[in-house]
PDB file of N, CA and C in Angstrom:
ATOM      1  N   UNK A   1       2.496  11.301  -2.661  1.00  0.00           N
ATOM      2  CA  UNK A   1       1.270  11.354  -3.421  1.00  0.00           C
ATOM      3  C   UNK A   1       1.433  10.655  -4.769  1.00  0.00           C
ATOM      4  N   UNK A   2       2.613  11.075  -5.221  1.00  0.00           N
ATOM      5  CA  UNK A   2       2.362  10.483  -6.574  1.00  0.00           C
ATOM      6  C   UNK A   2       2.805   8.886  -6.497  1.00  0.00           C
ATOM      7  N   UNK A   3       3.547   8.304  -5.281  1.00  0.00           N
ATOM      8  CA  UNK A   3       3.067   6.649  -5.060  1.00  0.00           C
ATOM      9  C   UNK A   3       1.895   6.209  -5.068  1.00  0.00           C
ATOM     10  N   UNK A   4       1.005   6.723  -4.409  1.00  0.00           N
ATOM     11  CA  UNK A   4      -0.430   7.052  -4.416  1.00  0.00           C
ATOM     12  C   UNK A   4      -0.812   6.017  -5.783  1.00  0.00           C
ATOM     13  N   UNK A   5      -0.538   7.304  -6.769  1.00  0.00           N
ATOM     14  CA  UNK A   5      -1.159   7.339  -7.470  1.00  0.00           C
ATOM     15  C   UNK A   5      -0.582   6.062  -8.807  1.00  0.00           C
ATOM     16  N   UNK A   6       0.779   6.098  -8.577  1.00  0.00           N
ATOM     17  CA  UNK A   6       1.087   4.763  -9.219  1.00  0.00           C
ATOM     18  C   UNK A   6       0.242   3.599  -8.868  1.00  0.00           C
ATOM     19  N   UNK A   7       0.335   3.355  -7.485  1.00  0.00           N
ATOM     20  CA  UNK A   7      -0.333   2.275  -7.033  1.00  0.00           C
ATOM     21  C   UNK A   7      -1.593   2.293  -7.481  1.00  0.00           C
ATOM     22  N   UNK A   8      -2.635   3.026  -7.505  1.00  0.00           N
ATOM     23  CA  UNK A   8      -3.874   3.290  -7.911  1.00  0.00           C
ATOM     24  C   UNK A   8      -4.000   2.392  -9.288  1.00  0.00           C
ATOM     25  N   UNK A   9      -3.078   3.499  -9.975  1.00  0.00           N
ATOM     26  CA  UNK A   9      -2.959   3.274 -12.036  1.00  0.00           C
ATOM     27  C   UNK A   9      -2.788   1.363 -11.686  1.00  0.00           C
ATOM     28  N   UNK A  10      -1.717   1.028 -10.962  1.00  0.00           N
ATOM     29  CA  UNK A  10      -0.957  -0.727 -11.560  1.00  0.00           C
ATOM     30  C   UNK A  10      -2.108  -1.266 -10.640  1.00  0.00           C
ATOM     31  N   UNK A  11      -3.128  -0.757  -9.779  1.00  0.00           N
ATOM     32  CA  UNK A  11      -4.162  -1.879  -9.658  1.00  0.00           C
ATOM     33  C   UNK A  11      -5.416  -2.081 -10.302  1.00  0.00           C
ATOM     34  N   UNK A  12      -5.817  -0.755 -11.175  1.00  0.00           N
ATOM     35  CA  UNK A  12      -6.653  -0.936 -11.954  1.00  0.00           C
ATOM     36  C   UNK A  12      -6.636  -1.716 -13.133  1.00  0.00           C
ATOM     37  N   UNK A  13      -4.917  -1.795 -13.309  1.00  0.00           N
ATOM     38  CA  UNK A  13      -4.593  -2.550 -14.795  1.00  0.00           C
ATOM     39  C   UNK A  13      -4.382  -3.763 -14.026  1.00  0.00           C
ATOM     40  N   UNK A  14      -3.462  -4.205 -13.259  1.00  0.00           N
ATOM     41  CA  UNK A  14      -2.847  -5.324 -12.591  1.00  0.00           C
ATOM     42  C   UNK A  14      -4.107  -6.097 -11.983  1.00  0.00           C
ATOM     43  N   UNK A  15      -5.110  -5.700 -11.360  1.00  0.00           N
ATOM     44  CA  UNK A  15      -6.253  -5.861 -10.842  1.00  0.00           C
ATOM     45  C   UNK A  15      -6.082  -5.851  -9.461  1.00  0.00           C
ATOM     46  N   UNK A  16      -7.141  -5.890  -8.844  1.00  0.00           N
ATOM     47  CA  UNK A  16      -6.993  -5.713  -7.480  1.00  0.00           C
ATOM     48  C   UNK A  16      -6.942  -6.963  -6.180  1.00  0.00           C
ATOM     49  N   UNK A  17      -6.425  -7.831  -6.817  1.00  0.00           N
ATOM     50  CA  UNK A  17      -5.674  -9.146  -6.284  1.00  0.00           C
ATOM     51  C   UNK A  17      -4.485  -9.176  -6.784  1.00  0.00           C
ATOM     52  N   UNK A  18      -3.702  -8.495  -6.809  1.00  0.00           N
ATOM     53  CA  UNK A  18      -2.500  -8.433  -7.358  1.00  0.00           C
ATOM     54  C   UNK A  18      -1.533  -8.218  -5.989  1.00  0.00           C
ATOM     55  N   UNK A  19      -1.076  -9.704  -5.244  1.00  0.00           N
ATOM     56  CA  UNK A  19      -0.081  -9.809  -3.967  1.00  0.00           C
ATOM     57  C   UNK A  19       1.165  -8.908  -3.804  1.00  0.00           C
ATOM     58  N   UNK A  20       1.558  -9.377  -5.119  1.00  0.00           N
ATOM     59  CA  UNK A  20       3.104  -9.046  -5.057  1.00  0.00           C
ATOM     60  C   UNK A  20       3.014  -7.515  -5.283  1.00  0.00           C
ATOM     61  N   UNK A  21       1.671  -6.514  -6.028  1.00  0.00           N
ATOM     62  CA  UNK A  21       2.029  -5.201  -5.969  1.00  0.00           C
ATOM     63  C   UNK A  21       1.267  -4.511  -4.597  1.00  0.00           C
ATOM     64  N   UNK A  22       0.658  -4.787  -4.296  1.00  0.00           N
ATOM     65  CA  UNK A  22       0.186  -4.793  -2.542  1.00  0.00           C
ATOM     66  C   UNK A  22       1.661  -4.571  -1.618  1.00  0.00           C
ATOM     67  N   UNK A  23       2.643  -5.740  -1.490  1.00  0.00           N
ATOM     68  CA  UNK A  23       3.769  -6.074  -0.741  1.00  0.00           C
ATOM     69  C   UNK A  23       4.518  -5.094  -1.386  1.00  0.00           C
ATOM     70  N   UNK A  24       4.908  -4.489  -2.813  1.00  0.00           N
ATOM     71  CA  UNK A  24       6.013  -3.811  -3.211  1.00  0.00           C
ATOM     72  C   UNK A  24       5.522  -2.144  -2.819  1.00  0.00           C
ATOM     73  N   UNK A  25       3.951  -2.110  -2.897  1.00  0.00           N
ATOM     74  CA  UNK A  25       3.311  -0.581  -2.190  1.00  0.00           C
ATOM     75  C   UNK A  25       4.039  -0.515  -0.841  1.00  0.00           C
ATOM     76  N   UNK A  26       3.341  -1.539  -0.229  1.00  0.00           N
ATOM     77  CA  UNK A  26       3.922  -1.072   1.614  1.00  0.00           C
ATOM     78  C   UNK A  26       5.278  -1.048   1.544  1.00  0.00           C
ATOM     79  N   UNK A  27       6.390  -1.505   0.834  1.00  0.00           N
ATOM     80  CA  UNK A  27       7.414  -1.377   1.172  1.00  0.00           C
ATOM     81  C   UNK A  27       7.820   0.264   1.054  1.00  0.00           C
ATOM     82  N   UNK A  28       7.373   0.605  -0.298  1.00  0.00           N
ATOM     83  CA  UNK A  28       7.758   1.876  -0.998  1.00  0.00           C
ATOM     84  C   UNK A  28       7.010   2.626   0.371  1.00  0.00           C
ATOM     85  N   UNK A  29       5.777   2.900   0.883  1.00  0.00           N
ATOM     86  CA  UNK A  29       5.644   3.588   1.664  1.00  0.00           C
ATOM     87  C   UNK A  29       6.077   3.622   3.046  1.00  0.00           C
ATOM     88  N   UNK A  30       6.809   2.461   2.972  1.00  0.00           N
ATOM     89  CA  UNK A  30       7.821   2.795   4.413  1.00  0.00           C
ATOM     90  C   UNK A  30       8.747   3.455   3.822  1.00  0.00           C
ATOM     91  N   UNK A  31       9.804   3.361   2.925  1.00  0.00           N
ATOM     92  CA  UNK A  31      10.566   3.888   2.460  1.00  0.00           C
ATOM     93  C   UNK A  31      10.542   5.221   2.790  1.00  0.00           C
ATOM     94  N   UNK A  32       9.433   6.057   2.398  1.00  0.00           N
ATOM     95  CA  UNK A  32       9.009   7.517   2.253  1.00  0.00           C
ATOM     96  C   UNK A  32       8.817   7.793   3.750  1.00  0.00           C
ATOM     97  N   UNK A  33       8.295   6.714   4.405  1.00  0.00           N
ATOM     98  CA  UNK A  33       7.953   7.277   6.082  1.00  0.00           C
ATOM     99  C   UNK A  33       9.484   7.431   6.544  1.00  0.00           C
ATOM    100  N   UNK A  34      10.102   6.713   6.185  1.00  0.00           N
ATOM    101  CA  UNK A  34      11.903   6.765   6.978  1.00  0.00           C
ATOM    102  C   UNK A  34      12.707   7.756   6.721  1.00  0.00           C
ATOM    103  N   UNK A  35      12.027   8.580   5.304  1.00  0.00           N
ATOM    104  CA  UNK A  35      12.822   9.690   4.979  1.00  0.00           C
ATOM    105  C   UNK A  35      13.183  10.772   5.691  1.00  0.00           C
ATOM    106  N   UNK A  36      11.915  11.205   6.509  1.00  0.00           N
ATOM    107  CA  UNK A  36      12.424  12.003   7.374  1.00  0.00           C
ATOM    108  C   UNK A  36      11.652  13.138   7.186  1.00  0.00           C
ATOM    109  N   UNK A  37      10.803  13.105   6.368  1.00  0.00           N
ATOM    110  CA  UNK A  37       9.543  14.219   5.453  1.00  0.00           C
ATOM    111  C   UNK A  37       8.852  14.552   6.771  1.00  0.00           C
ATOM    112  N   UNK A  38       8.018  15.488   6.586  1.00  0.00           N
ATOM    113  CA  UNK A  38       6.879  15.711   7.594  1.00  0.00           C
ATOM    114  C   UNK A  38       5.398  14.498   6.826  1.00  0.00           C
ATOM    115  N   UNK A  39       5.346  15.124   5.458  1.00  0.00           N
ATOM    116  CA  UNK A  39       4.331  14.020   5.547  1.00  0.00           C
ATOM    117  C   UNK A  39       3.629  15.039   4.405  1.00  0.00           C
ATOM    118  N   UNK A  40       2.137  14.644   3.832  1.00  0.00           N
ATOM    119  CA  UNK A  40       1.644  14.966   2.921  1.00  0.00           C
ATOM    120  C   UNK A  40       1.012  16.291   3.353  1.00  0.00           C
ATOM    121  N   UNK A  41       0.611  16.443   4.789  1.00  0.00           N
ATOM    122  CA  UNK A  41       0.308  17.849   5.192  1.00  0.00           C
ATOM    123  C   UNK A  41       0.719  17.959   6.582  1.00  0.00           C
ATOM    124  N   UNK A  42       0.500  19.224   7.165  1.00  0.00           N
ATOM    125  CA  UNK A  42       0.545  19.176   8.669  1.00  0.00           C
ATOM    126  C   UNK A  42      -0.948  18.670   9.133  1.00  0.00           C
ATOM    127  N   UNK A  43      -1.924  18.090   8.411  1.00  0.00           N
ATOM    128  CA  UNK A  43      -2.854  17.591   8.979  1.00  0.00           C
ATOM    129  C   UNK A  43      -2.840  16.014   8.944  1.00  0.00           C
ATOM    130  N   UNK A  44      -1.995  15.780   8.123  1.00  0.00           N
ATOM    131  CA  UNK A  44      -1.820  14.050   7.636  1.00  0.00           C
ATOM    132  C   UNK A  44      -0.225  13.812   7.275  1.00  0.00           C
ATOM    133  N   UNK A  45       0.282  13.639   8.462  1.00  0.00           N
ATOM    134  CA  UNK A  45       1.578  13.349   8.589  1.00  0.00           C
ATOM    135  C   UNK A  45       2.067  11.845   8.407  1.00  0.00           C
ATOM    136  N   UNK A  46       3.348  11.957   8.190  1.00  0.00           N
ATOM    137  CA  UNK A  46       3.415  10.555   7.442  1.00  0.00           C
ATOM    138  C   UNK A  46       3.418   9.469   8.949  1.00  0.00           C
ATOM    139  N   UNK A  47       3.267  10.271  10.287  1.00  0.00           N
ATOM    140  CA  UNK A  47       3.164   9.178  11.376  1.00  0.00           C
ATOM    141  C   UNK A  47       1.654   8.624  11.528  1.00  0.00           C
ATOM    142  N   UNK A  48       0.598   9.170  10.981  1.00  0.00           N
ATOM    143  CA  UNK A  48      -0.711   8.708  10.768  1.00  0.00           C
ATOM    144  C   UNK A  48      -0.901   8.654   9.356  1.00  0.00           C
ATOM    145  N   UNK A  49      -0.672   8.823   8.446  1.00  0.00           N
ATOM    146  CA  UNK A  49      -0.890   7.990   6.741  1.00  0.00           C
ATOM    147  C   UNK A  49      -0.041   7.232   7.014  1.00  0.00           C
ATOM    148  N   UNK A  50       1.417   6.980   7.140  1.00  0.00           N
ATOM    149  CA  UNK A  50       1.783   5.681   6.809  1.00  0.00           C
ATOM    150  C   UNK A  50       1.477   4.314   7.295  1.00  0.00           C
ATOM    151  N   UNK A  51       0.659   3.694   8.802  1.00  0.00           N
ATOM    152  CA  UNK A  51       0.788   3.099   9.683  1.00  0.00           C
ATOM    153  C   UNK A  51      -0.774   2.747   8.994  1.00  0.00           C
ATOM    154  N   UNK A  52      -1.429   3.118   8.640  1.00  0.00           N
ATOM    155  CA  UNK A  52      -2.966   3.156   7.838  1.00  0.00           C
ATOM    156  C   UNK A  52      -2.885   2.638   6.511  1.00  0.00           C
ATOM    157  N   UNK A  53      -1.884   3.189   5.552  1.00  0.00           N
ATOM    158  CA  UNK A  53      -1.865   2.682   4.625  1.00  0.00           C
ATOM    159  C   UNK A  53      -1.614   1.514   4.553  1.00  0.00           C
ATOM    160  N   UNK A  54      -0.538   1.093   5.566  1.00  0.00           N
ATOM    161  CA  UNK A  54       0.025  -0.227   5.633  1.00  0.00           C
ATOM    162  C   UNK A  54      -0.766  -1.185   5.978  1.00  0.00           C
ATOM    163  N   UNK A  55      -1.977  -0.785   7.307  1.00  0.00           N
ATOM    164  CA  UNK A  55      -3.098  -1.814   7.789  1.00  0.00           C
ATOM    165  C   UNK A  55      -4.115  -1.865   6.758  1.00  0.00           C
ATOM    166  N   UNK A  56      -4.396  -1.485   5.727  1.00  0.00           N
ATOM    167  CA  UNK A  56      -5.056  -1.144   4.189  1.00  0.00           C
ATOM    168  C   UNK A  56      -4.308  -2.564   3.065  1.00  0.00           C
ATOM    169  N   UNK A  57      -2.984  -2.003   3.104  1.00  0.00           N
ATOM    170  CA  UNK A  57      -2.432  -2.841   1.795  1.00  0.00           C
ATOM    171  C   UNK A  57      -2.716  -4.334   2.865  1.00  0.00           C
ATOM    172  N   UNK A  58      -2.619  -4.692   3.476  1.00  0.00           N
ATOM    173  CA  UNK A  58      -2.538  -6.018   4.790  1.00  0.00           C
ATOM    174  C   UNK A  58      -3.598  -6.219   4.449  1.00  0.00           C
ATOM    175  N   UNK A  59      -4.930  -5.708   4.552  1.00  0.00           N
ATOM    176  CA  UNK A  59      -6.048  -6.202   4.688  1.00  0.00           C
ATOM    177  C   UNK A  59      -6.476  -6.557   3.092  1.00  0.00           C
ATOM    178  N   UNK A  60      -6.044  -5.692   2.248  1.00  0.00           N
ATOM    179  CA  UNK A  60      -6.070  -5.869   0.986  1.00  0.00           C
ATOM    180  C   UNK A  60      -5.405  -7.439   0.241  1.00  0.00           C
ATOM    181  N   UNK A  61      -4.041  -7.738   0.843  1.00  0.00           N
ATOM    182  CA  UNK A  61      -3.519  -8.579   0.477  1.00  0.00           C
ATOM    183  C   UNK A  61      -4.600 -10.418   1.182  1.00  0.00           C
ATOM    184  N   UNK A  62      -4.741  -9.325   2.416  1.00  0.00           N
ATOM    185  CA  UNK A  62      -5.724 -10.971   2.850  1.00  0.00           C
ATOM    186  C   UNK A  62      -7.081 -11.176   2.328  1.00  0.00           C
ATOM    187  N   UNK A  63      -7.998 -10.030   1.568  1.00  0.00           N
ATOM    188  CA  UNK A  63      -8.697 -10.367   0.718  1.00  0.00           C
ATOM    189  C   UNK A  63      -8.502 -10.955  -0.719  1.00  0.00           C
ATOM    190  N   UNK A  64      -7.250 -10.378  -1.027  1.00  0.00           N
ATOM    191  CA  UNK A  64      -6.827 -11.130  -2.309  1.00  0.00           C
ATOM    192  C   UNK A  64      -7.135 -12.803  -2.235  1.00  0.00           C
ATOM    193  N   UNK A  65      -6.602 -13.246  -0.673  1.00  0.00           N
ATOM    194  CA  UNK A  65      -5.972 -14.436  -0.890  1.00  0.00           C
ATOM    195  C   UNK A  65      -6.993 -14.828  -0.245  1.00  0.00           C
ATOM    196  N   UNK A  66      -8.120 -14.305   0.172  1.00  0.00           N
ATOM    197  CA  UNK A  66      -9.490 -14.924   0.014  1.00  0.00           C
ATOM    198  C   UNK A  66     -10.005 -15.634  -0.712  1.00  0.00           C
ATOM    199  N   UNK A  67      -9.385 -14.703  -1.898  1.00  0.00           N
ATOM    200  CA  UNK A  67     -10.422 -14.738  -2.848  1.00  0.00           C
ATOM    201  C   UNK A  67      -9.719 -15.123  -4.068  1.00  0.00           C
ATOM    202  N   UNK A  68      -8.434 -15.655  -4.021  1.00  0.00           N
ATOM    203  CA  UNK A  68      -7.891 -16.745  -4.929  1.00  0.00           C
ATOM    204  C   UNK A  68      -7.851 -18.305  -4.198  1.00  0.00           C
ATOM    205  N   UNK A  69      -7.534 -19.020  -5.272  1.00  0.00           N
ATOM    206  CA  UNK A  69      -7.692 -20.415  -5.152  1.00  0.00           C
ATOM    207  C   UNK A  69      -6.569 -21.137  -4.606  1.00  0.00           C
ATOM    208  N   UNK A  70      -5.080 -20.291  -4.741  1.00  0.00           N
ATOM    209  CA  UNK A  70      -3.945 -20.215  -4.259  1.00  0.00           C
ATOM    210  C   UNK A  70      -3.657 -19.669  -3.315  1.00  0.00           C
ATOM    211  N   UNK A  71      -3.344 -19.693  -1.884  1.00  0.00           N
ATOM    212  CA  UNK A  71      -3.185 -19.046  -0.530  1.00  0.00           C
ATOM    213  C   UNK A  71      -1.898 -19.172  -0.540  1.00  0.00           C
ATOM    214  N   UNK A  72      -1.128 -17.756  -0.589  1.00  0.00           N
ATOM    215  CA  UNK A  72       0.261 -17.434  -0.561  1.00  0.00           C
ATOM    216  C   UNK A  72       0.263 -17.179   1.507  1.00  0.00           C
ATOM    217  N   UNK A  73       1.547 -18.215   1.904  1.00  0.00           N
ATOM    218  CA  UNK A  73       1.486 -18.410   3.033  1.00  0.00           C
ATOM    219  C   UNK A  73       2.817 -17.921   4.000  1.00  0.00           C
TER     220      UNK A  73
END
């Protein structure tokens, strides 16, 4: 949760085309899925939040690069 919430804070400041903190989120939340946790509840386990978040930051990163003038490839 509280990755969550970092990520939240550095995209409101960073803005929300920001590639490289998109790519450093999904990493960190695999990280946390490999740990071995159950997950944020027994209703939202990290085998359904993490696999979501990740198709999120993905889709996020390919709107970024929509929507810059630079297409990181």
């Amino acid at each position: 949760m509280v990755l969550v919430m970092v990520y939240l804070t550095n995209s409101v400041f960073s803005g929300l085309n920001n590639i490289k903190c998109h790519e450093k989120f999904k990493s960190c939340i695999k990280k946390v899925h490999k740990s071995g946790k159950v997950g944020f509840s027994r209703d939202c386990p990290y085998e359904t939040a993490v696999p979501t978040m990740v198709q999120g930051m993905d889709m996020a990163i390919l709107l970024s690069q929509l929507g810059s003038s630079k297409i990181e490839l």
